[in-house]
N, C-alpha and C. Protein backbone atom coordinates (compact mmCIF):
# COMPACT_ATOMS: atom_id res chain seq x y z
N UNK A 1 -6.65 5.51 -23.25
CA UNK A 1 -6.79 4.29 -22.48
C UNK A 1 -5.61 4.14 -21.53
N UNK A 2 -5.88 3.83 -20.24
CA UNK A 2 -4.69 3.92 -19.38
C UNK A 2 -4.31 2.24 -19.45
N UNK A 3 -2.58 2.12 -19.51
CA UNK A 3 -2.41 1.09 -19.20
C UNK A 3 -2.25 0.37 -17.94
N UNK A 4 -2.66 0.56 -17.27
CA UNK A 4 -2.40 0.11 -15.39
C UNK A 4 -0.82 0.41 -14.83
N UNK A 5 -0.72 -0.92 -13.81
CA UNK A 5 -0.01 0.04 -13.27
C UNK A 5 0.83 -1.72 -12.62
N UNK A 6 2.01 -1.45 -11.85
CA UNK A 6 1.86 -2.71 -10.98
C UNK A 6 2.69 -2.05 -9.47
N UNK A 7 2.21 -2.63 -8.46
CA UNK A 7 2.58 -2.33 -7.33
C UNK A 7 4.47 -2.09 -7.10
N UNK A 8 5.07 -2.09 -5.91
CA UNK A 8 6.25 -1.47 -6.39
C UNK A 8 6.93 -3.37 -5.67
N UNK A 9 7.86 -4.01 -5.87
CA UNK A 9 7.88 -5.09 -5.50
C UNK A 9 9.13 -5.11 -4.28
N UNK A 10 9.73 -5.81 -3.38
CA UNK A 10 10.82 -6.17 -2.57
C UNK A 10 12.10 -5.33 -3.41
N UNK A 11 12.27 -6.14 -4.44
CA UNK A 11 13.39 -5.37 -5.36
C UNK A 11 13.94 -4.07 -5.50
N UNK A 12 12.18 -3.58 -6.27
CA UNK A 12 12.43 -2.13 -6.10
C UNK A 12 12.85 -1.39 -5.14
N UNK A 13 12.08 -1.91 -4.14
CA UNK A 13 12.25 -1.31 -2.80
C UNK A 13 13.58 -1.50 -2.39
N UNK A 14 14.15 -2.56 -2.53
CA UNK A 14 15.69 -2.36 -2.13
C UNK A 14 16.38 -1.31 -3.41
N UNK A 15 16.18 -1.23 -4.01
CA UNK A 15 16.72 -0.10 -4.94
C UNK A 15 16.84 0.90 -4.42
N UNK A 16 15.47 1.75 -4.25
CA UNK A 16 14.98 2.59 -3.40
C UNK A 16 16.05 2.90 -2.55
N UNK A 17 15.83 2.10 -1.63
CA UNK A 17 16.44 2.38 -0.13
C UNK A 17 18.42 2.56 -0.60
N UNK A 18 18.55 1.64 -1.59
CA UNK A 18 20.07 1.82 -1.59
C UNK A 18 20.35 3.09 -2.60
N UNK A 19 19.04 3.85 -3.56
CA UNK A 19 19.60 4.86 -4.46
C UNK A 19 19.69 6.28 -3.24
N UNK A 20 18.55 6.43 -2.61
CA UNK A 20 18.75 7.04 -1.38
C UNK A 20 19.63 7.48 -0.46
N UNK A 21 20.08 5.81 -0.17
CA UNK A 21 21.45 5.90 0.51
C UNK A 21 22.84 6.81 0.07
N UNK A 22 22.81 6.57 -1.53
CA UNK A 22 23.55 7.16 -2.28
C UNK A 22 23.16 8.41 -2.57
N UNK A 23 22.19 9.19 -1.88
CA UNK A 23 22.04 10.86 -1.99
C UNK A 23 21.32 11.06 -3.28
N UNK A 24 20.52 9.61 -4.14
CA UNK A 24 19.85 10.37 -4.97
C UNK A 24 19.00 11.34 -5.23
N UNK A 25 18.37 11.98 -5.85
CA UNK A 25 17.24 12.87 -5.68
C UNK A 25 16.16 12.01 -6.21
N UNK A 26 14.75 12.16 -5.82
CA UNK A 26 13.58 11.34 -6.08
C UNK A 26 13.39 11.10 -7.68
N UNK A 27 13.71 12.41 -8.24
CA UNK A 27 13.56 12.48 -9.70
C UNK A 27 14.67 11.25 -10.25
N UNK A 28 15.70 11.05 -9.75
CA UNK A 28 16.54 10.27 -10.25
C UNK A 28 16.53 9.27 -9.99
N UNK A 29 15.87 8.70 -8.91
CA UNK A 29 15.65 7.63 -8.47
C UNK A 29 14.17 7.30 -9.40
N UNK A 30 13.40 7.74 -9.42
CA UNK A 30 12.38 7.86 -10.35
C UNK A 30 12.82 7.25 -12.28
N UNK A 31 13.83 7.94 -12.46
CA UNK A 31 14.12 7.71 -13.85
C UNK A 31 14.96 6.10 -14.01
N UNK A 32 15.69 5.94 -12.40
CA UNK A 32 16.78 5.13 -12.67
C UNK A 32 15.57 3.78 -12.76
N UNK A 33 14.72 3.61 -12.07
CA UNK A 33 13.69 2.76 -11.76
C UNK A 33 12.22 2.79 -13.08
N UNK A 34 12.38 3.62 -13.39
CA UNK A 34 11.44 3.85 -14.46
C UNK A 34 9.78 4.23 -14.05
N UNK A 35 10.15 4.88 -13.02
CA UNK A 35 8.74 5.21 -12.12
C UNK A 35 8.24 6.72 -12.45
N UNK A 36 7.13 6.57 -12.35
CA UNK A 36 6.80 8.24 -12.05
C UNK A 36 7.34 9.01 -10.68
N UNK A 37 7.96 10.02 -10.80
CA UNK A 37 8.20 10.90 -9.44
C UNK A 37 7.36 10.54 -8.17
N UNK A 38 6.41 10.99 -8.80
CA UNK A 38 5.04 10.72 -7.56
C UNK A 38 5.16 9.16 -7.02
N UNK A 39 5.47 8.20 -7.07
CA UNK A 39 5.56 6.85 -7.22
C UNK A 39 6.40 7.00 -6.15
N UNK A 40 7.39 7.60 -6.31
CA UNK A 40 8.69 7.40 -5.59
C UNK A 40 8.49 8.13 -4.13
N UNK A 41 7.61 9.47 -4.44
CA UNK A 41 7.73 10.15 -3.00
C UNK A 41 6.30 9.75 -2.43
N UNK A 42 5.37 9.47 -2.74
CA UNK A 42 4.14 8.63 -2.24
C UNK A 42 5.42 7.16 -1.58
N UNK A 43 5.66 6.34 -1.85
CA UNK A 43 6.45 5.09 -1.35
C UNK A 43 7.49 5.91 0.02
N UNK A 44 8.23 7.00 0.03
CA UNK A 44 9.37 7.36 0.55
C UNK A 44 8.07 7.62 1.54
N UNK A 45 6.90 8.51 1.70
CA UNK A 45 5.96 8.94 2.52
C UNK A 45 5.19 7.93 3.48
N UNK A 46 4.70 7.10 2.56
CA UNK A 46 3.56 6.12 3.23
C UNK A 46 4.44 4.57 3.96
N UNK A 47 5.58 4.45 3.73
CA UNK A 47 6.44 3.40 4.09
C UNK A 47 7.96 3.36 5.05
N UNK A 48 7.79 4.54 5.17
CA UNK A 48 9.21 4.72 6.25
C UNK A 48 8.55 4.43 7.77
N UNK A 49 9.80 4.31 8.23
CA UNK A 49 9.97 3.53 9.41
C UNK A 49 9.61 4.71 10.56
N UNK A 50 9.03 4.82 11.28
CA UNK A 50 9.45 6.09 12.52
C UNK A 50 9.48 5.83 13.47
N UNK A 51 10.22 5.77 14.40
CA UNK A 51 11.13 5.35 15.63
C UNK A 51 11.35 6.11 16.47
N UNK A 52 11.23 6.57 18.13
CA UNK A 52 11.67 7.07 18.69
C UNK A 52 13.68 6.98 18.60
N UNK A 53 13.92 5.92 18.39
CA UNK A 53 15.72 6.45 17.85
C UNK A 53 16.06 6.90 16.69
N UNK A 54 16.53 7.76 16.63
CA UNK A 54 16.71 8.44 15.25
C UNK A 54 17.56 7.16 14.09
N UNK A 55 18.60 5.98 15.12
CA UNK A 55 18.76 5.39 13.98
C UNK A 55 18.29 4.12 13.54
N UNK A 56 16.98 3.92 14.42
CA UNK A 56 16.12 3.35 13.79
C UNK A 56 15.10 3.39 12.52
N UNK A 57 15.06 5.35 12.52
CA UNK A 57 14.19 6.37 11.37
C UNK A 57 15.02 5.78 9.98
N UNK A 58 13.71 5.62 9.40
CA UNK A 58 13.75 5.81 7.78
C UNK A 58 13.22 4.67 6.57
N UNK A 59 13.67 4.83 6.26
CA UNK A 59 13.20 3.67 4.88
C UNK A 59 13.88 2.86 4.75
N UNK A 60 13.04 1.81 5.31
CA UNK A 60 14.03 0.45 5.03
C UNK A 60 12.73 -1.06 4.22
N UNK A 61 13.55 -1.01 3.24
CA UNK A 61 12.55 -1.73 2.37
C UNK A 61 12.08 -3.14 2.83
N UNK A 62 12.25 -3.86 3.64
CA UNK A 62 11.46 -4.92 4.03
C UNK A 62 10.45 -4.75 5.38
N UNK A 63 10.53 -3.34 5.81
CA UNK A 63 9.43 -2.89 6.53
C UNK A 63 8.80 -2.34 5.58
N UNK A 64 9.42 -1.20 4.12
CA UNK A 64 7.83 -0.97 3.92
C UNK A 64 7.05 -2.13 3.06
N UNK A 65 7.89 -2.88 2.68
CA UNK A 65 7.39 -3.91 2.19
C UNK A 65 6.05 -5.15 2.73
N UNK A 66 6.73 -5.12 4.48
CA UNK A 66 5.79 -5.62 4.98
C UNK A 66 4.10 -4.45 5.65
N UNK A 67 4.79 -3.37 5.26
CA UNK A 67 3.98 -2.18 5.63
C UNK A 67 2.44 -2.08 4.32
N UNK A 68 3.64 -2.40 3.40
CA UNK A 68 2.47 -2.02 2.19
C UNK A 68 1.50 -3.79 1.84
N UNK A 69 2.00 -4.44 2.13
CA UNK A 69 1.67 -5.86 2.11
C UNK A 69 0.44 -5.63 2.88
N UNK A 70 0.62 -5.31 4.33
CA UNK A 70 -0.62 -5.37 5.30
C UNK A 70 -2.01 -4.34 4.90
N UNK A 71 -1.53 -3.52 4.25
CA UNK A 71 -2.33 -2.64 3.68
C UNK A 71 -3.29 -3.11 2.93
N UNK A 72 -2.66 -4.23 1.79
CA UNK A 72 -3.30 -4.84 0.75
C UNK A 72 -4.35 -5.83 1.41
N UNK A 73 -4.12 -6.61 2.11
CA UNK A 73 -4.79 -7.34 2.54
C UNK A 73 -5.85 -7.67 3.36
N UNK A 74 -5.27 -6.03 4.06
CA UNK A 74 -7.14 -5.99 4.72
C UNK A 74 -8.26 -5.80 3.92
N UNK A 75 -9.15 -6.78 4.22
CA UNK A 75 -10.53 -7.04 3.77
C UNK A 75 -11.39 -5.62 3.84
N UNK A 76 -12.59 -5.64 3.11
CA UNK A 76 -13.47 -4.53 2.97
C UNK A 76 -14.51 -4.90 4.12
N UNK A 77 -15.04 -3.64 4.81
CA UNK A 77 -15.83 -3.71 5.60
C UNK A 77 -16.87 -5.02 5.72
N UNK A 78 -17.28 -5.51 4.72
CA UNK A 78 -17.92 -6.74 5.17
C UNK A 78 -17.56 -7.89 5.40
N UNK A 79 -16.66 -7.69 5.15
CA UNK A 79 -15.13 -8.90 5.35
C UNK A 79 -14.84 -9.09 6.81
N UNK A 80 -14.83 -7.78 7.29
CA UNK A 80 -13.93 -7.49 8.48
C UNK A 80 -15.00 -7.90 9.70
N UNK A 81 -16.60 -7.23 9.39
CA UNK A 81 -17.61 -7.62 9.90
C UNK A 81 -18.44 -8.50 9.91
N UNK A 82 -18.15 -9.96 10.50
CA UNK A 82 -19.02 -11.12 10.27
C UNK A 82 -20.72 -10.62 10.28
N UNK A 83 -21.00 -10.03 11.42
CA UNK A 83 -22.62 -9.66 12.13
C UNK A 83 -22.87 -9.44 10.59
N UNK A 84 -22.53 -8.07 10.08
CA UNK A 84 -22.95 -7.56 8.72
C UNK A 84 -22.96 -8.70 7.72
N UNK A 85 -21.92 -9.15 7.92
CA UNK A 85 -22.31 -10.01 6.38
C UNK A 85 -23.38 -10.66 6.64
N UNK A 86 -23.24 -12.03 7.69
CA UNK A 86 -24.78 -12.37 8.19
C UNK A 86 -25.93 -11.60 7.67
N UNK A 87 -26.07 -10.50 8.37
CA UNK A 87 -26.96 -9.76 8.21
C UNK A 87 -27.35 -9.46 6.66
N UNK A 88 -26.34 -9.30 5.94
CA UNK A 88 -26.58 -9.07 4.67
C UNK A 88 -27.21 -9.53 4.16
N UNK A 89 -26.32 -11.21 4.24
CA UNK A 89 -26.64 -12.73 3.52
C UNK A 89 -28.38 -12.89 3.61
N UNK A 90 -28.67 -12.72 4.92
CA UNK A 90 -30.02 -12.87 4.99
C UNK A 90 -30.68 -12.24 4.74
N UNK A 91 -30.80 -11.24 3.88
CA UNK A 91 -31.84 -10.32 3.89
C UNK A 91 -31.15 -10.26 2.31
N UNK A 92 -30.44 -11.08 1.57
CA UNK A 92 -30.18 -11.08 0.28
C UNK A 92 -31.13 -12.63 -0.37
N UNK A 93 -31.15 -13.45 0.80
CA UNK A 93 -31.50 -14.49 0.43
C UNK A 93 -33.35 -14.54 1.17
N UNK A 94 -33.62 -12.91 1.22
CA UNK A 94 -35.23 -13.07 1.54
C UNK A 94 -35.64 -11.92 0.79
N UNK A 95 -35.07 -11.84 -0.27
CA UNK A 95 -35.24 -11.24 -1.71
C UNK A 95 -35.02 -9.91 -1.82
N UNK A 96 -34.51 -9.43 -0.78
CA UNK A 96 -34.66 -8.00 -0.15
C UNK A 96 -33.74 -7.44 -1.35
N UNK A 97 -33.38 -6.24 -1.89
CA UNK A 97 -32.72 -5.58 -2.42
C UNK A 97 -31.69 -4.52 -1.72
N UNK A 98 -30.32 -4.56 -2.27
CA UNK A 98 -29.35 -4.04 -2.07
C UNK A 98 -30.38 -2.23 -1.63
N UNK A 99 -30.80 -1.69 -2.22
CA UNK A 99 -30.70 -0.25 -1.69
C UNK A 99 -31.99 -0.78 -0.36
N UNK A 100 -33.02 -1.62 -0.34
CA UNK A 100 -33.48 -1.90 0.99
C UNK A 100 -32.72 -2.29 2.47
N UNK A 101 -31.58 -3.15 1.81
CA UNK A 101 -30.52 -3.46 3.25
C UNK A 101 -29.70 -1.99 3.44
N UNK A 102 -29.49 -1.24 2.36
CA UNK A 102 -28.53 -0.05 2.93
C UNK A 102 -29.84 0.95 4.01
């Protein structure tokens, strides 16, 4: 049985960015945080900064913070698409069945 999981929070992320700073290696930053490896270089990957100035480049935790935030919050395609939902709604409420509207 897996026990879940929880997202990585502001905190961490300043951890992150300051164990880094300090030349950690992912694995160690991983242990110091209590994360899986993968945790750490998935976050270092999908959340750094990239900048045409080099010292703008890198990981800085209240961008990926606001990086991974925006991620979360976009809605699922029918969310995003009023027409569709409409469309849905009505053809849910004229008895139609889910594999007939697909």
């Amino acid at each position: 049985m897996m026990n879940g999981y929880q997202h990585l929070g502001l905190d961490e992320r300043r951890d992150i960015y300051r164990l880094v700073a300090t030349g950690r290696s992912v694995r160690q930053i991983a242990d110091a945080l209590r994360r899986h490896p993968s945790t750490i270089y998935r976050e270092l990957k999908r959340n750094r900064h990239l900048d045409e100035h080099p010292l703008f480049r890198g990981y800085f935790p209240t961008v990926a913070q606001t990086m991974a935030r925006g991620r979360r919050v976009r809605g699922g395609k029918i969310a995003r698409q009023p027409e569709l939902a409409a469309y849905i709604a009505d053809r849910l409420s004229a008895a139609w069945s889910p594999e007939q509207i697909a």
